[in-house]
Each structure stands twice: as structure tokens, then as C-alpha cells.
Protein backbone atom coordinates (compact mmCIF):
# COMPACT_ATOMS: atom_id res chain seq x y z
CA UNK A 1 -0.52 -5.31 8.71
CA UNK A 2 -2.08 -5.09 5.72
CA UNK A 3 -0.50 -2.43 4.37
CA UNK A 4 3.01 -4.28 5.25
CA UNK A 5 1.78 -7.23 3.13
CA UNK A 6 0.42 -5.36 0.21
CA UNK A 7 3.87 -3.44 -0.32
CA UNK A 8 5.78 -6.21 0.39
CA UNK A 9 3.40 -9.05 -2.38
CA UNK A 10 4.44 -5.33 -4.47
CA UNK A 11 7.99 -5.13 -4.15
CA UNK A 12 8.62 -9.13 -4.89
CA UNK A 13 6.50 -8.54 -7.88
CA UNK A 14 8.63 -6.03 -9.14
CA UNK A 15 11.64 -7.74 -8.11
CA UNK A 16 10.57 -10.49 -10.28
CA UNK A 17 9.84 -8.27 -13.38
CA UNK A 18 14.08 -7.04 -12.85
CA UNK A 19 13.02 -3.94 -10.79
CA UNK A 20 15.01 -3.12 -7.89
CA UNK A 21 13.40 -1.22 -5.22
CA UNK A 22 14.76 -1.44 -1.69
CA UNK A 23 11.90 0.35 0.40
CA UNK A 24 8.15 1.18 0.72
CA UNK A 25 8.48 4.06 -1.21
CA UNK A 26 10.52 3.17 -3.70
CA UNK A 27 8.10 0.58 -4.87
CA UNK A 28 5.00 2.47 -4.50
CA UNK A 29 6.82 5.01 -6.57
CA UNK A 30 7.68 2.04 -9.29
CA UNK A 31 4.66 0.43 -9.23
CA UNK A 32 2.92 3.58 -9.79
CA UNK A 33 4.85 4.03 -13.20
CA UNK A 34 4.30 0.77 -14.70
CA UNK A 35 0.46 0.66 -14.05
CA UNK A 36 0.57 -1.90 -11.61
CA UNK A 37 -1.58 -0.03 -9.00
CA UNK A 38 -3.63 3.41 -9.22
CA UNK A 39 -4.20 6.53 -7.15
CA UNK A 40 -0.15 6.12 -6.20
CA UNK A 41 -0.93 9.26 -3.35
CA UNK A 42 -3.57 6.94 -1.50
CA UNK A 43 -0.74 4.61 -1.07
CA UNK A 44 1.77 7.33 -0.04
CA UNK A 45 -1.00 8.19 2.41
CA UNK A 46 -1.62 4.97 3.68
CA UNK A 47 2.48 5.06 4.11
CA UNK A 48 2.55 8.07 6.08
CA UNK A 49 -0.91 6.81 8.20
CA UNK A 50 0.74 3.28 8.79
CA UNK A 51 4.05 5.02 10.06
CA UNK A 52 1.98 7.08 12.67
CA UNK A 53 -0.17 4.49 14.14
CA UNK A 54 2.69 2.42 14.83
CA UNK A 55 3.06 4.51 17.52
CA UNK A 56 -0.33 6.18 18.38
CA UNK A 57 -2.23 5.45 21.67
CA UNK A 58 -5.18 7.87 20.91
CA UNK A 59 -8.68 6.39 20.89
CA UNK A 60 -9.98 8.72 19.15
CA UNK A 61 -7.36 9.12 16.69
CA UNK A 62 -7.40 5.25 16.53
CA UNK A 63 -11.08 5.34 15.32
CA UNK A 64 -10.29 7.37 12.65
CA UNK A 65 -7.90 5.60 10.78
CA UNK A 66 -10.02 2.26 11.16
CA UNK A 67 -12.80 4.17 9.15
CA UNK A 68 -9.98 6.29 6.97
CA UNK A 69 -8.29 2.49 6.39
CA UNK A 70 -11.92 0.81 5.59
CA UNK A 71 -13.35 3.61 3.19
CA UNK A 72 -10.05 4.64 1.80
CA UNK A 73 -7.45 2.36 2.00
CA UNK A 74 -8.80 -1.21 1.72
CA UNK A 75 -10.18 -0.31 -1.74
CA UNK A 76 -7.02 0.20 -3.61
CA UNK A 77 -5.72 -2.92 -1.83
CA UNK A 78 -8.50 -4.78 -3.59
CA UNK A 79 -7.63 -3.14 -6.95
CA UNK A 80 -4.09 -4.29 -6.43
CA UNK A 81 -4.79 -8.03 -5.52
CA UNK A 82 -7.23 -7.91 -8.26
CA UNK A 83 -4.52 -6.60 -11.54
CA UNK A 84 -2.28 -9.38 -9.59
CA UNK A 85 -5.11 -11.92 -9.58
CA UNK A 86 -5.27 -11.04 -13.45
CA UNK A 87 -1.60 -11.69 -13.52
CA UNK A 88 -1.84 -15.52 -13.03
């Protein structure tokens, strides 16, 4: 969920700035090139990780995105919401 809200705040930030990006990617990609996040292939990650848990019933495999999203993830979230924060 968070993941969906981060690209999403993203994407209608960029549509704002006359960008037009039409999927995850696309603005991960964008947002990338205009310095408006970091570390662009933790994002594509946490694209890739968000599209397989949609559908994952594994425990085990559960457990390890909840660390992998914790240690990994939720840190360039925070870098994002704080450039944005800078924004205002």
C-alpha cells in the first residue's frame, strides 16, 4: 500500500510539473532523471517485490519482504516525502 501511494503522490507531482507518465515505471523512470528521488533501482525493486506479493501466500516468503520492505524500502520512501516536504 505504501508503495501504491508513494508512486502515485510521484506521478501527480510530475503531472503537475507538465510530465506525462502513464504507469509505475514510467514515473520511477522520470522521477529518477529530474532528481526527485534517489537509488531509482530500489524503487524498481520495490516494483517488482510489490507485484509478487500481490499474489504470494508463503509465510516465509511473507516475512521476508516485511524485513526487505522495513530495512530497504521504507527508507527511500522517507527520502521522497522528505525532497516533497521541502517542496512546499
Amino acid at each position: 500500500m505504501t508503495f501504491e501511494l508513494a508512486w502515485k503522490v510521484l506521478k501527480d507531482y510530475l503531472e503537475a510539473e507538465g510530465f506525462l507518465v502513464k504507469s509505475p515505471i514510467e514515473t520511477i523512470k522520470q522521477a529518477f532523471q529530474i532528481g526527485l528521488i534517489e537509488e531509482g533501482h530500489v524503487w524498481m525493486d520495490a516494483l517488482a517485490k510489490r507485484n509478487l506479493t500481490t499474489h504470494t501466500y508463503d509465510e516465509e516468503l511473507a516475512r521476508k519482504f516485511v524485513s526487505e520492505i522495513t530495512e530497504k524500502f521504507l527508507p527511500v520512501f522517507k527520502k521522497m516525502y522528505e525532497k516533497l516536504s521541502e517542496e512546499r
